[in-house]
C-alpha atoms as a PDB file:
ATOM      1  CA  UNK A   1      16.831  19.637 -11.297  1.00  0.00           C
ATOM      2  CA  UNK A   2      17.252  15.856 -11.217  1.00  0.00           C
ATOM      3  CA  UNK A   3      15.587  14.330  -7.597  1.00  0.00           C
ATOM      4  CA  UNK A   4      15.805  10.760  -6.041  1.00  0.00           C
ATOM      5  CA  UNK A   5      12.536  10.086  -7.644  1.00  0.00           C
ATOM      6  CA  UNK A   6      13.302  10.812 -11.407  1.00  0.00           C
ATOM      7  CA  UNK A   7      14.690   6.868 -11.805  1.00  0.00           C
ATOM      8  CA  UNK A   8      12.557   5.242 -13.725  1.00  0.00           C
ATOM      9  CA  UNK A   9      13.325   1.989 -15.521  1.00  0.00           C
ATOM     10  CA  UNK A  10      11.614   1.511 -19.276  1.00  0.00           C
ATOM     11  CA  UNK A  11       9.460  -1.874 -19.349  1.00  0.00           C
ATOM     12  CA  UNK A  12       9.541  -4.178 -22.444  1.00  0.00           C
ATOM     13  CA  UNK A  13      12.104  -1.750 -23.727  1.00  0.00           C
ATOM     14  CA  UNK A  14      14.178  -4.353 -26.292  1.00  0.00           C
ATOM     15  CA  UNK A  15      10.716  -5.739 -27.359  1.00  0.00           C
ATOM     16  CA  UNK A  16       9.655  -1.305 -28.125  1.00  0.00           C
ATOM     17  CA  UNK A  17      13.154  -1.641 -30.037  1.00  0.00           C
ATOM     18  CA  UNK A  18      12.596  -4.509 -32.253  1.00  0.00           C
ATOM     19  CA  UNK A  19       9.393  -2.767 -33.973  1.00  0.00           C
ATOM     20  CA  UNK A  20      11.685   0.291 -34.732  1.00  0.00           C
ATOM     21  CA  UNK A  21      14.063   0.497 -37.498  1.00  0.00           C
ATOM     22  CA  UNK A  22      17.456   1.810 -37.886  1.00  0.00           C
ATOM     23  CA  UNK A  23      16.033   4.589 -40.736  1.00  0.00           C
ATOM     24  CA  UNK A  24      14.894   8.276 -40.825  1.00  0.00           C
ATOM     25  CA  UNK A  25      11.367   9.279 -39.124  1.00  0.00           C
ATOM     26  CA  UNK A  26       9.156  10.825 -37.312  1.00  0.00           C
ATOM     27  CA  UNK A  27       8.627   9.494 -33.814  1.00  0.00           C
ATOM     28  CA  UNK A  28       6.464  10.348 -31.472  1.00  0.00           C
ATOM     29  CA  UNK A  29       6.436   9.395 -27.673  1.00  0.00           C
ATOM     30  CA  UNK A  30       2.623  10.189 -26.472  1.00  0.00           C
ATOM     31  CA  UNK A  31       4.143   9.538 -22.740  1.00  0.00           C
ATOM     32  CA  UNK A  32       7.176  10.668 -22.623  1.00  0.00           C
ATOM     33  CA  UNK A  33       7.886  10.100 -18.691  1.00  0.00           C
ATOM     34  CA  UNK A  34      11.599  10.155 -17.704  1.00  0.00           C
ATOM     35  CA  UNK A  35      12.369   9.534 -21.365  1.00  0.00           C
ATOM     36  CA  UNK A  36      13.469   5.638 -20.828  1.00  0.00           C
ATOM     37  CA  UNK A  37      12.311   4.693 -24.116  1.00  0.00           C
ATOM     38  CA  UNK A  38      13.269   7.797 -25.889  1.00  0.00           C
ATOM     39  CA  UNK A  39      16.465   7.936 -25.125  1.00  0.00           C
ATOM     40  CA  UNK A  40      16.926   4.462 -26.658  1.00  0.00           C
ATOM     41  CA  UNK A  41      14.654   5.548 -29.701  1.00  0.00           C
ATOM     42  CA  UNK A  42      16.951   8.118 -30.275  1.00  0.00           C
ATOM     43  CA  UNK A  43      20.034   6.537 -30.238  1.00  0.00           C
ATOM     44  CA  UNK A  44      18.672   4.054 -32.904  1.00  0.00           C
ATOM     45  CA  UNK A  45      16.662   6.761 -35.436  1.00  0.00           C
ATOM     46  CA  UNK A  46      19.194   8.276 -38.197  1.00  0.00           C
ATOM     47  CA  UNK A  47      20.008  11.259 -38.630  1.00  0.00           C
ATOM     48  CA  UNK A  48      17.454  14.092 -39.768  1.00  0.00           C
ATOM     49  CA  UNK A  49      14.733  12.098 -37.750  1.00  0.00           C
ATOM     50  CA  UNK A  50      11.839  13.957 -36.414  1.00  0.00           C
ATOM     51  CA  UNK A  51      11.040  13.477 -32.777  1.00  0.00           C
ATOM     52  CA  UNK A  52       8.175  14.667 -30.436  1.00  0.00           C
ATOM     53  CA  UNK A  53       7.750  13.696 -26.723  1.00  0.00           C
ATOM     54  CA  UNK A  54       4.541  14.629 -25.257  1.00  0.00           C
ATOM     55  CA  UNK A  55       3.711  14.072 -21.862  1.00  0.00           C
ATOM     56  CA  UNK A  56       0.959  15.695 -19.126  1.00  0.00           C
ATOM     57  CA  UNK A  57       3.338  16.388 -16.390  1.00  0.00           C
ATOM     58  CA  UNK A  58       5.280  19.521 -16.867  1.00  0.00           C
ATOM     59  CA  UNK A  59       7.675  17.962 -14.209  1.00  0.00           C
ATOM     60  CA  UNK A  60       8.030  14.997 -16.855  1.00  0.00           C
ATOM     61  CA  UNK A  61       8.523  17.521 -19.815  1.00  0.00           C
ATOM     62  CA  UNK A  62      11.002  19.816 -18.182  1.00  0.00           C
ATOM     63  CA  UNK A  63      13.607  16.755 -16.616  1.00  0.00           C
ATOM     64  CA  UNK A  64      13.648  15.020 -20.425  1.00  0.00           C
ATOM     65  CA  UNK A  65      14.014  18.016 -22.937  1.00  0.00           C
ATOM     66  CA  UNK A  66      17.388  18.344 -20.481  1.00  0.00           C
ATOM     67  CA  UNK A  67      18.179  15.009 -20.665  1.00  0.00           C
ATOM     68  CA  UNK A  68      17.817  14.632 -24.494  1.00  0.00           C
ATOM     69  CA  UNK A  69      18.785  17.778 -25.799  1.00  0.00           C
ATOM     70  CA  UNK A  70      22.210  16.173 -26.429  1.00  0.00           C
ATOM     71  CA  UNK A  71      20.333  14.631 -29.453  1.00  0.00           C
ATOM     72  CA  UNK A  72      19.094  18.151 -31.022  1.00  0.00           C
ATOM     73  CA  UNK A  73      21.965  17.850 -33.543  1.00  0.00           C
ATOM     74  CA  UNK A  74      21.043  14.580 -34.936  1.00  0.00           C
ATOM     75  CA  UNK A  75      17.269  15.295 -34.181  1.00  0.00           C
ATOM     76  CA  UNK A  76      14.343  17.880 -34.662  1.00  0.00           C
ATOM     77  CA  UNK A  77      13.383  17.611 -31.256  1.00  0.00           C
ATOM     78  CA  UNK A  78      10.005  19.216 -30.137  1.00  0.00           C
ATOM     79  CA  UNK A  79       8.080  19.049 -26.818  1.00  0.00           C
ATOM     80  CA  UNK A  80       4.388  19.259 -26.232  1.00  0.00           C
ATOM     81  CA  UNK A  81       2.547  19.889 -22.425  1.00  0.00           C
ATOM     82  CA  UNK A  82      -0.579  18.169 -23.181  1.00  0.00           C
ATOM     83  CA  UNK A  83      -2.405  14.902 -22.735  1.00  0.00           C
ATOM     84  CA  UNK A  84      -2.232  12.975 -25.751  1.00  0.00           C
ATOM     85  CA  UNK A  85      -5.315  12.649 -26.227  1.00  0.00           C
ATOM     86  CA  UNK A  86      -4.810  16.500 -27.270  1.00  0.00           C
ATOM     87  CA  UNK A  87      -1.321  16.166 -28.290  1.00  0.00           C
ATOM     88  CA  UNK A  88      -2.226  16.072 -32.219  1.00  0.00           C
ATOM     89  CA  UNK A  89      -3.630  19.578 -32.833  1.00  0.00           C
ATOM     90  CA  UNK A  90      -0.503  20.693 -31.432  1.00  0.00           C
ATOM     91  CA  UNK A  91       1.673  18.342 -33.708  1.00  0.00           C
ATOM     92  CA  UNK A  92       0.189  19.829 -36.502  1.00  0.00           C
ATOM     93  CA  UNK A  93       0.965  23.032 -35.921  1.00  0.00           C
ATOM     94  CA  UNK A  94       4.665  21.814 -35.792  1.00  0.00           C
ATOM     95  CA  UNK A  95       4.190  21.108 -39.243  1.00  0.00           C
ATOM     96  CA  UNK A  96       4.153  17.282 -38.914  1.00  0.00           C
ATOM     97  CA  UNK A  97       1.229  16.018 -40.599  1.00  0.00           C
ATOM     98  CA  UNK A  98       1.945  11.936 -39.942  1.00  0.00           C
ATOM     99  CA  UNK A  99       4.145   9.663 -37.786  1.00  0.00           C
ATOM    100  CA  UNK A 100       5.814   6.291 -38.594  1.00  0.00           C
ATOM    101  CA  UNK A 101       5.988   5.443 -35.212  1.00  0.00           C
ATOM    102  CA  UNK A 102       4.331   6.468 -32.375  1.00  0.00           C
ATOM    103  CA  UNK A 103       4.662   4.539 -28.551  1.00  0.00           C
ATOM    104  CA  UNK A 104       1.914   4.852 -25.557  1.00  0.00           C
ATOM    105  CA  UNK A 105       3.026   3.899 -22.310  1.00  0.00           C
ATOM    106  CA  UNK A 106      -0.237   4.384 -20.342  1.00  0.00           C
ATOM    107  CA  UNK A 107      -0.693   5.297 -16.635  1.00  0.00           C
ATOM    108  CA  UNK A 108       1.556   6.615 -14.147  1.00  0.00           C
ATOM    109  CA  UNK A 109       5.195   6.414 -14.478  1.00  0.00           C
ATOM    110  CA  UNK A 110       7.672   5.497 -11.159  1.00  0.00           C
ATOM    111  CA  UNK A 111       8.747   8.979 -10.178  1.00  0.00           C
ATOM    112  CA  UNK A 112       5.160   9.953 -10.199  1.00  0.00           C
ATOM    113  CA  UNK A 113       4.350   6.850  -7.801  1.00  0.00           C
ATOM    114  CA  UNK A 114       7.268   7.271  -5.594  1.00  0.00           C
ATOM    115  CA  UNK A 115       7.104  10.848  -4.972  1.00  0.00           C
ATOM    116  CA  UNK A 116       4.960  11.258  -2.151  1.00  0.00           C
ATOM    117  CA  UNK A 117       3.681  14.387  -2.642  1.00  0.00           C
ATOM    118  CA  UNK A 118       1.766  13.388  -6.096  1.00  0.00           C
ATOM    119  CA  UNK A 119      -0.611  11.221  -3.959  1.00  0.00           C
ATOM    120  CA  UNK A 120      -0.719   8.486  -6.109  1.00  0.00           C
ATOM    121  CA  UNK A 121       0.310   5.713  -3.974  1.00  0.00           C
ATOM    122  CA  UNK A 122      -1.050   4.246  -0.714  1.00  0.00           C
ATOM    123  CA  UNK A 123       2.008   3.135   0.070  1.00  0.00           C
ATOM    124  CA  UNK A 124       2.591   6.663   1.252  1.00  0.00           C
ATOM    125  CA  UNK A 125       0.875   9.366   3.439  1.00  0.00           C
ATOM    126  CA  UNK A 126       0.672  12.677   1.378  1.00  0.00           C
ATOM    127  CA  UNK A 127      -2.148  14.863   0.364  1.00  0.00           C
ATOM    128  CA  UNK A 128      -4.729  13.474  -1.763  1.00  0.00           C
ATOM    129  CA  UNK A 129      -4.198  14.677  -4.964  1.00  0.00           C
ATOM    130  CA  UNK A 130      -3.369  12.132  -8.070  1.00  0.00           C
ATOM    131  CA  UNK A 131      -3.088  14.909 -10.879  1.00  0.00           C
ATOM    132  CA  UNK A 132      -1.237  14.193 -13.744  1.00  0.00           C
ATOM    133  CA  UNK A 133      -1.426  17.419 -15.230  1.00  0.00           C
ATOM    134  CA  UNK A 134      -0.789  19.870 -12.158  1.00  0.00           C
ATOM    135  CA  UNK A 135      -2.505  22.557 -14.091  1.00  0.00           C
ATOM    136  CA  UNK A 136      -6.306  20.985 -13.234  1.00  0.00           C
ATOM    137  CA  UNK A 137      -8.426  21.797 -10.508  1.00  0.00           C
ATOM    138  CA  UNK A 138      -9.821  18.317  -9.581  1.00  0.00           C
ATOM    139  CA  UNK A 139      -7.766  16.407  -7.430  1.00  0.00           C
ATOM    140  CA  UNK A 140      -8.915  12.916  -5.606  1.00  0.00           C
ATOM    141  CA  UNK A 141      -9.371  14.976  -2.558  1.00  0.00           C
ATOM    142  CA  UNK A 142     -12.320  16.784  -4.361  1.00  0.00           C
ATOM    143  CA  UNK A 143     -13.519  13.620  -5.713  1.00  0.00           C
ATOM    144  CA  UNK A 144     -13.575  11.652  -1.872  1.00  0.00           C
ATOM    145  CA  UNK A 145     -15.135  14.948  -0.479  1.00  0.00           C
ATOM    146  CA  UNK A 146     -17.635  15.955  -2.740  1.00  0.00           C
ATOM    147  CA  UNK A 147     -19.310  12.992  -5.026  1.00  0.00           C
ATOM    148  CA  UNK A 148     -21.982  11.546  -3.480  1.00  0.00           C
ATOM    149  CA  UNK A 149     -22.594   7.851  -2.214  1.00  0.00           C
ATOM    150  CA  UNK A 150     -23.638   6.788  -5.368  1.00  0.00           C
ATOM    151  CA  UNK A 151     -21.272   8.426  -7.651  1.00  0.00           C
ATOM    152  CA  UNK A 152     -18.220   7.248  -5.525  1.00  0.00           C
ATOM    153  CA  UNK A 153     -20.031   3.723  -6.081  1.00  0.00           C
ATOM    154  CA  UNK A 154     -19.730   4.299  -9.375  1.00  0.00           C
ATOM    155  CA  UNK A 155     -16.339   5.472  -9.925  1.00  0.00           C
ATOM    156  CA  UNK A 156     -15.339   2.320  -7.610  1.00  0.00           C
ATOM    157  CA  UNK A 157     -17.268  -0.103  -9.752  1.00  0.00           C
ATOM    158  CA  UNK A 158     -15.659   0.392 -12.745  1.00  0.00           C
ATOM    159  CA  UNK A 159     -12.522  -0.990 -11.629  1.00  0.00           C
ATOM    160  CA  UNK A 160     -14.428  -3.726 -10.205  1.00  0.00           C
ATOM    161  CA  UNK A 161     -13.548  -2.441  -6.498  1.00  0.00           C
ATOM    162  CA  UNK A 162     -14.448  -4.962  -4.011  1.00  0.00           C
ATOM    163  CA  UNK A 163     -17.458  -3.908  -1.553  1.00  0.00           C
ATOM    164  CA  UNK A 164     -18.062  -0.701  -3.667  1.00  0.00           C
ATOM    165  CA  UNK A 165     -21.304   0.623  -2.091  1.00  0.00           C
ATOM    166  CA  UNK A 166     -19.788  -0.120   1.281  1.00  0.00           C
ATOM    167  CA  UNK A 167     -17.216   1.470   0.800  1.00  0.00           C
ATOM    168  CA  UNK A 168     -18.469   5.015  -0.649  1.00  0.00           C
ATOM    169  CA  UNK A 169     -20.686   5.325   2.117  1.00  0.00           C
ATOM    170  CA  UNK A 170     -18.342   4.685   4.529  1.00  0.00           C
ATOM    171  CA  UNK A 171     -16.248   7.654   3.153  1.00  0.00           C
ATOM    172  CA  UNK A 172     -18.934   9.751   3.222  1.00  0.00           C
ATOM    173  CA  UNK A 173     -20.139   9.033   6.917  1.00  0.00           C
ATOM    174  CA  UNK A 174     -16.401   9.881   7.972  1.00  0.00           C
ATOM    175  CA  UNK A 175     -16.220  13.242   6.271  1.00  0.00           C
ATOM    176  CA  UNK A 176     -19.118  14.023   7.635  1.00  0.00           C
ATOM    177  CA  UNK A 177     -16.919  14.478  10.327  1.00  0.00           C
ATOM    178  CA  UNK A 178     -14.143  15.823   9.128  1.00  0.00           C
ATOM    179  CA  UNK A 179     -12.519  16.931   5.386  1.00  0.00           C
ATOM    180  CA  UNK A 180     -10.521  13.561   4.710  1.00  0.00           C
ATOM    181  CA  UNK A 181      -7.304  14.993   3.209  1.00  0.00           C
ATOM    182  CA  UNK A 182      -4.648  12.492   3.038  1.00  0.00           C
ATOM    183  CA  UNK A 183      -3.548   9.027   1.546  1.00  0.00           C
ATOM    184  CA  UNK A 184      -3.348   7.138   4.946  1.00  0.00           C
ATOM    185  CA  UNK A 185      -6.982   8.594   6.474  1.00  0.00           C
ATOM    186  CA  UNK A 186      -8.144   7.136   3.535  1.00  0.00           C
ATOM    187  CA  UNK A 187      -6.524   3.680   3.394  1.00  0.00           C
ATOM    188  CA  UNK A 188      -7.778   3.359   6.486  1.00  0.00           C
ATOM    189  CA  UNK A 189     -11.435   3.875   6.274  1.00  0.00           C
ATOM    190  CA  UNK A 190     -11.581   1.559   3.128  1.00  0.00           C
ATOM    191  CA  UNK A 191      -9.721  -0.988   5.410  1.00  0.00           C
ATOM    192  CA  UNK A 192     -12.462  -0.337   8.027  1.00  0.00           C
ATOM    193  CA  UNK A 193     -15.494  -1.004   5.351  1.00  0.00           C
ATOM    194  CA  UNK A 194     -14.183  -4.111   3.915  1.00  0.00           C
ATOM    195  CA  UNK A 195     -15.012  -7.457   5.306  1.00  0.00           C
ATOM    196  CA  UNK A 196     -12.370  -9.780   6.744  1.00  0.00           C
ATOM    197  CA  UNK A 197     -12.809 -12.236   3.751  1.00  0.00           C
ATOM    198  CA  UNK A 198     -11.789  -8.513   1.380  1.00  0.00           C
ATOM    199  CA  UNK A 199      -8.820  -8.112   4.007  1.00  0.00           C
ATOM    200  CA  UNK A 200      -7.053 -11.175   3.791  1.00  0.00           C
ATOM    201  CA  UNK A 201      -6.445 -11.472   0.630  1.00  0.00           C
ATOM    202  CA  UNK A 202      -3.730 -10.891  -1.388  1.00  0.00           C
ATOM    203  CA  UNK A 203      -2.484  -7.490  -2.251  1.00  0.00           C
ATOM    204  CA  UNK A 204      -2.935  -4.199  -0.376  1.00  0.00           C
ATOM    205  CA  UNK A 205      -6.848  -3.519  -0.184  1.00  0.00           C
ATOM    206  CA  UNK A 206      -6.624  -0.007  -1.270  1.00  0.00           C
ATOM    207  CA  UNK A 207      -5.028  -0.913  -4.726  1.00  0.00           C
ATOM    208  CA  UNK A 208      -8.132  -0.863  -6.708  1.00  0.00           C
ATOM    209  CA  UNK A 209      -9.639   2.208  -5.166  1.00  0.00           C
ATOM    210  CA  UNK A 210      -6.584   4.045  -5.700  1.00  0.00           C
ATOM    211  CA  UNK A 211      -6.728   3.348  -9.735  1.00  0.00           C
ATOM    212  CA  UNK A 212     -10.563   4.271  -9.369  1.00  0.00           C
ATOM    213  CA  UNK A 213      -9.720   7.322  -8.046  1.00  0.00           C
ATOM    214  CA  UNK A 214      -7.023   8.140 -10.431  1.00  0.00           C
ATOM    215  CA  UNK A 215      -8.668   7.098 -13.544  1.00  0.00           C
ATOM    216  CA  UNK A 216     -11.205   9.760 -12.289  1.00  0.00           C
ATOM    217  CA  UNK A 217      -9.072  12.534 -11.547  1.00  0.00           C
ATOM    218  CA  UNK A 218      -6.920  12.289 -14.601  1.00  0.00           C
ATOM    219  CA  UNK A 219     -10.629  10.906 -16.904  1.00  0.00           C
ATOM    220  CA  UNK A 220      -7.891   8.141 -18.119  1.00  0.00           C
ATOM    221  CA  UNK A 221      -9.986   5.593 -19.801  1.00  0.00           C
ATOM    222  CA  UNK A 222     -11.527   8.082 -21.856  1.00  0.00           C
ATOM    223  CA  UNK A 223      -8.463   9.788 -22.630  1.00  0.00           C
ATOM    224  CA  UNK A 224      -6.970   6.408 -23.721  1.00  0.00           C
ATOM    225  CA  UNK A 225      -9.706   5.863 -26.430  1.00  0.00           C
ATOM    226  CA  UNK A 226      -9.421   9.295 -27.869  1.00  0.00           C
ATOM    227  CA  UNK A 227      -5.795   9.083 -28.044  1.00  0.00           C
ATOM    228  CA  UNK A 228      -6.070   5.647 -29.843  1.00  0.00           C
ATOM    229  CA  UNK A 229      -8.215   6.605 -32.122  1.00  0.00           C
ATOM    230  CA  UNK A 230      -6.128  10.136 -33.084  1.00  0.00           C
ATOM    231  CA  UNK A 231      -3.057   7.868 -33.013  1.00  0.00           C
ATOM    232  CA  UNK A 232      -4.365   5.449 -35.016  1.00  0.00           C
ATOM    233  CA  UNK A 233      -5.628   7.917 -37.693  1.00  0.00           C
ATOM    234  CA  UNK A 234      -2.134   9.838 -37.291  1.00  0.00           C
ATOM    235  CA  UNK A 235       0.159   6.843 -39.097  1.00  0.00           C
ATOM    236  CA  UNK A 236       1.954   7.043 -42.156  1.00  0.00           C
ATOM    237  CA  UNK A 237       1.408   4.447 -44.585  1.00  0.00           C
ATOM    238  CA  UNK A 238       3.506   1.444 -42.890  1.00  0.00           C
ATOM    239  CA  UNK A 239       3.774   3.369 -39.477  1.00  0.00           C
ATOM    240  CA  UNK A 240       3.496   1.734 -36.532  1.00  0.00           C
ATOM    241  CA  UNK A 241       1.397   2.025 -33.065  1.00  0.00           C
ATOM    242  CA  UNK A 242       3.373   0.888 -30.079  1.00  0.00           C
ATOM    243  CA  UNK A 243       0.749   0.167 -26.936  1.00  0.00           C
ATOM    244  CA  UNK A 244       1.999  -0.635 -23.180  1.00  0.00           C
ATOM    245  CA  UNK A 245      -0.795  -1.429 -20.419  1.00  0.00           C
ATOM    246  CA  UNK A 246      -0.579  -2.485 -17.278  1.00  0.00           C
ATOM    247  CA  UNK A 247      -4.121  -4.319 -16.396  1.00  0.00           C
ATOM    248  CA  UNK A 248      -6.729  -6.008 -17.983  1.00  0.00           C
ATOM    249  CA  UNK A 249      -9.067  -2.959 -18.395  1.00  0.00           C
ATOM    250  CA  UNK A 250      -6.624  -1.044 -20.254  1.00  0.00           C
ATOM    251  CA  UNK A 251      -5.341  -3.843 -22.614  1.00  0.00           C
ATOM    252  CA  UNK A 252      -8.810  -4.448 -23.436  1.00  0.00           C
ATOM    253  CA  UNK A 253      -9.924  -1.489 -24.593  1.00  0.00           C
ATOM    254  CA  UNK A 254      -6.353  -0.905 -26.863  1.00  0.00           C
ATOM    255  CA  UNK A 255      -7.390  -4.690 -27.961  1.00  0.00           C
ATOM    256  CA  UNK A 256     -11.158  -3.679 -29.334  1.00  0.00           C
ATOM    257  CA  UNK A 257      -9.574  -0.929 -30.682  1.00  0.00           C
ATOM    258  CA  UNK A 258      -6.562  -2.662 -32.641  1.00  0.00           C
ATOM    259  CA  UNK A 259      -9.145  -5.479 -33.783  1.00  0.00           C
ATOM    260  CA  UNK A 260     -11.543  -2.991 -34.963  1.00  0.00           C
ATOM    261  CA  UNK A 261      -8.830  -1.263 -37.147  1.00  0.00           C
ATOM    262  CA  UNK A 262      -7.127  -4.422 -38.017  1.00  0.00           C
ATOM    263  CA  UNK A 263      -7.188  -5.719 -41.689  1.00  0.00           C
ATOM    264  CA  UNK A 264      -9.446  -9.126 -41.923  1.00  0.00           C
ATOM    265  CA  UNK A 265     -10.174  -9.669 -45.624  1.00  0.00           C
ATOM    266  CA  UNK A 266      -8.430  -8.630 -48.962  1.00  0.00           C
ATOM    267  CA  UNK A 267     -10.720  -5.608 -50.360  1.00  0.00           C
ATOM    268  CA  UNK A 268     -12.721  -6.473 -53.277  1.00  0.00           C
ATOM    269  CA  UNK A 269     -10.678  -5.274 -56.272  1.00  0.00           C
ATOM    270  CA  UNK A 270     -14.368  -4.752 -58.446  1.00  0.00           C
ATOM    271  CA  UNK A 271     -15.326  -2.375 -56.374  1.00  0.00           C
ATOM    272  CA  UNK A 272     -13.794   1.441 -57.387  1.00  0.00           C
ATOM    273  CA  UNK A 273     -12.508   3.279 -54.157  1.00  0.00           C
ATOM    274  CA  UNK A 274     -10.205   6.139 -53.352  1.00  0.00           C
ATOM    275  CA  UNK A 275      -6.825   6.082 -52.689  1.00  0.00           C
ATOM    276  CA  UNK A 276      -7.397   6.842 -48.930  1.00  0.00           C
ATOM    277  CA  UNK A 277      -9.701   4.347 -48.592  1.00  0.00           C
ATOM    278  CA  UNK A 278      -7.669   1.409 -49.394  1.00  0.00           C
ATOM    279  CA  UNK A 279      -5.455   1.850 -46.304  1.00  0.00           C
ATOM    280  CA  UNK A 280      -6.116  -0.572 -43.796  1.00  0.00           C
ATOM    281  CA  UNK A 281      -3.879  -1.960 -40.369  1.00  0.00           C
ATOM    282  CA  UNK A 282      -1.979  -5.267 -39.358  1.00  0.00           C
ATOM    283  CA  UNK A 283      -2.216  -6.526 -36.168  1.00  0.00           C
ATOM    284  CA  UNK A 284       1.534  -7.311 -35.492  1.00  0.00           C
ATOM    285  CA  UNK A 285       1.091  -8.658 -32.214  1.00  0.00           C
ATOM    286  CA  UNK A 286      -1.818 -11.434 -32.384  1.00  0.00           C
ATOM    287  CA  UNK A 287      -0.895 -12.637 -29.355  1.00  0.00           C
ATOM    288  CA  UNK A 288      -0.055 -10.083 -26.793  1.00  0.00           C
ATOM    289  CA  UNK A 289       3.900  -9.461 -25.734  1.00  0.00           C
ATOM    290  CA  UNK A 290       4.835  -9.885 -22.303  1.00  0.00           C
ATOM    291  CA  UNK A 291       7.570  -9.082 -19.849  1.00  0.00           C
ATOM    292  CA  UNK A 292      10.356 -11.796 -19.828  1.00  0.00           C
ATOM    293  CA  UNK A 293      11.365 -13.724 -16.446  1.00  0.00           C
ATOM    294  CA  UNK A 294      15.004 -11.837 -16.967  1.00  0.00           C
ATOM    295  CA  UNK A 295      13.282  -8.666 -16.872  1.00  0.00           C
ATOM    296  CA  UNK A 296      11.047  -9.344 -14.323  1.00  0.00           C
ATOM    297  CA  UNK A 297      13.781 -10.271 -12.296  1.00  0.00           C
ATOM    298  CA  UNK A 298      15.396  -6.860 -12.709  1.00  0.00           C
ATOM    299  CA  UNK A 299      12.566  -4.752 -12.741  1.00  0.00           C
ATOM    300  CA  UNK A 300       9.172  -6.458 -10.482  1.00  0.00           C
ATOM    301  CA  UNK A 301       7.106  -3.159 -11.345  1.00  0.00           C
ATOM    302  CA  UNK A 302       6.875  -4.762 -15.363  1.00  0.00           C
ATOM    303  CA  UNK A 303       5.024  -7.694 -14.086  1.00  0.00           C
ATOM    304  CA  UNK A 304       1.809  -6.706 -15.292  1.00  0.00           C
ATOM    305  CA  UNK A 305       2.689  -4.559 -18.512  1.00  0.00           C
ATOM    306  CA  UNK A 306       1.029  -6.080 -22.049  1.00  0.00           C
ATOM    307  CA  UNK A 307       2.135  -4.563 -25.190  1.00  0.00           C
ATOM    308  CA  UNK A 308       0.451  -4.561 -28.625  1.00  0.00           C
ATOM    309  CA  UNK A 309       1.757  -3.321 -31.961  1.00  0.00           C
ATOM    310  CA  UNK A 310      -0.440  -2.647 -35.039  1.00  0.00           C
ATOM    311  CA  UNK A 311       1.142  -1.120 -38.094  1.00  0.00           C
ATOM    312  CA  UNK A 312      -0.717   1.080 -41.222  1.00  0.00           C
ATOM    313  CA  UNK A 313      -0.739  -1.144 -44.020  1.00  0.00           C
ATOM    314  CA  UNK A 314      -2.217  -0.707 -47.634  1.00  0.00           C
ATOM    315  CA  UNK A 315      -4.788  -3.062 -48.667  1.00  0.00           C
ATOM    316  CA  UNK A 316      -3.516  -4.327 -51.997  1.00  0.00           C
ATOM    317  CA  UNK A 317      -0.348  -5.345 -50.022  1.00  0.00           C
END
């Protein structure tokens, strides 16, 4: 059943386009969302394609297989309820044992922030809860209410929260009066433990503890490196890794990873190898791609999305 929050606009969605061709493949959309790049993809793809949209959020899974089933004819169209981090074992048992392209647009999409009851944004008052995956017990009401001091300092540092340690113990004096259950209790006591100097500035003070929190709840960052690696691995010889961030910390990790993969010298022909080992990657995106000022003018939520492509290449190319 389609709701007021099930918009959501695809960022950088010509720039996704220009690394696909018009040819038949196997695609595979790690974050399949509302299905905003998808759609596209699949209007593109030829005929006898393969297609697999993956997402964490049944809520995600269930609106798109509706919305794109008017593709089955053209398509094999399969749909996976799983990280993607986790996504490949369950590819493979589809049969598919490689992908020419595959996209990752990380982090929470619009319908999940502008639904109030996910409790992902603090522009909202809803219970705390920031799952992805609605099937998992911890929720960032758990995490507020149980970590200690020091392990809420933690999970605030990483995302370089300002006034970390003040802040964690700050939550934890105020549940020790009561269970702090919702988005706007919380805002608040994080606006109560930050200095003046913290308050002023620019940007709603509760943004970075927010991510914190969800990158905790949903173990993100980790997730992201697994599913770079397995996505990396799963390319077809001249297949291709579409990556979308949306903040520094996430670009650089998909960044070490691409230039860790990426080919930087000709292999030495005198030395005998196998045939797997002479596959190596291209960066195709030295220099990182970037919203345009049309779209941000259209859409102000792509401001801070990076994309980087990297494609499976073989060595004595």
């Amino acid at each position: 059943m389609k709701n007021e929050f099930d918009f959501h606009q695809p960022v950088l969605l010509e720039e996704v386009l220009s690394f696909v061709d018009h040819k038949k493949c196997t695609f595979i959309d790690l974050t399949l969302g509302r299905a905003g790049h998808s759609l596209e993809i699949l209007k593109k793809i030829s005929e006898g394609s393969c297609y697999v949209g993956v997402d964490y959020d049944q809520k995600a899974i269930d609106y798109s297989s509706k919305l794109l089933e008017s593709y089955s004819s053209k398509c094999s169209l399969n749909f996976i309820h799983s990280s993607y981090a986790n996504a490949f074992s369950k590819i493979y048992e589809l049969g598919i044992k490689s992908a020419d392209y595959i996209l990752m647009d990380i982090g929470v999409s619009s319908p999940q922030f502008d639904d109030p009851e996910r409790g992902f944004s603090y522009r909202y008052n809803a219970y705390l809860d920031m799952r992805m995956d609605q099937r998992q017990e911890k929720t960032a009401s758990i995490v507020v209410n149980t970590y200690s001091a020091d392990e809420l300092e933690e999970v605030f540092t990483k995302t370089q929260c300002p006034c970390a340690r003040r802040v964690a113990r700050r939550i934890v004096e105020e549940r020790g009066k009561k269970e702090i259950k919702e988005t706007f209790e919380l805002v608040d006591i994080i606006r109560s433990a930050l200095p003046f100097h913290e308050l002023n500035k620019k940007g709603h003070p509760a943004k970075q503890f927010f991510l914190a929190l969800r990158y905790e709840v949903n173990n993100e960052l980790k997730e992201l490196e697994k599913g770079l690696e397995e996505s990396l691995d799963f390319l077809s010889l001249n297949g291709r890794l579409i990556v979308i961030s949306f903040n520094y910390q996430e670009d650089k990790i998909v960044k070490e990873h691409f230039n860790r993969r990426a080919k930087k010298t000709p292999i030495d022909k005198r030395i005998p190898v196998i045939e797997e080992e002479k596959l190596s990657y291209l960066n195709l995106t030295k220099k990182p791609i970037v919203p345009s000022e049309e779209e941000l003018e259209r859409n102000n939520r792509a401001k801070s999305a990076i994309m980087r492509v990297i494609e499976r290449i073989d060595d004595e190319r």
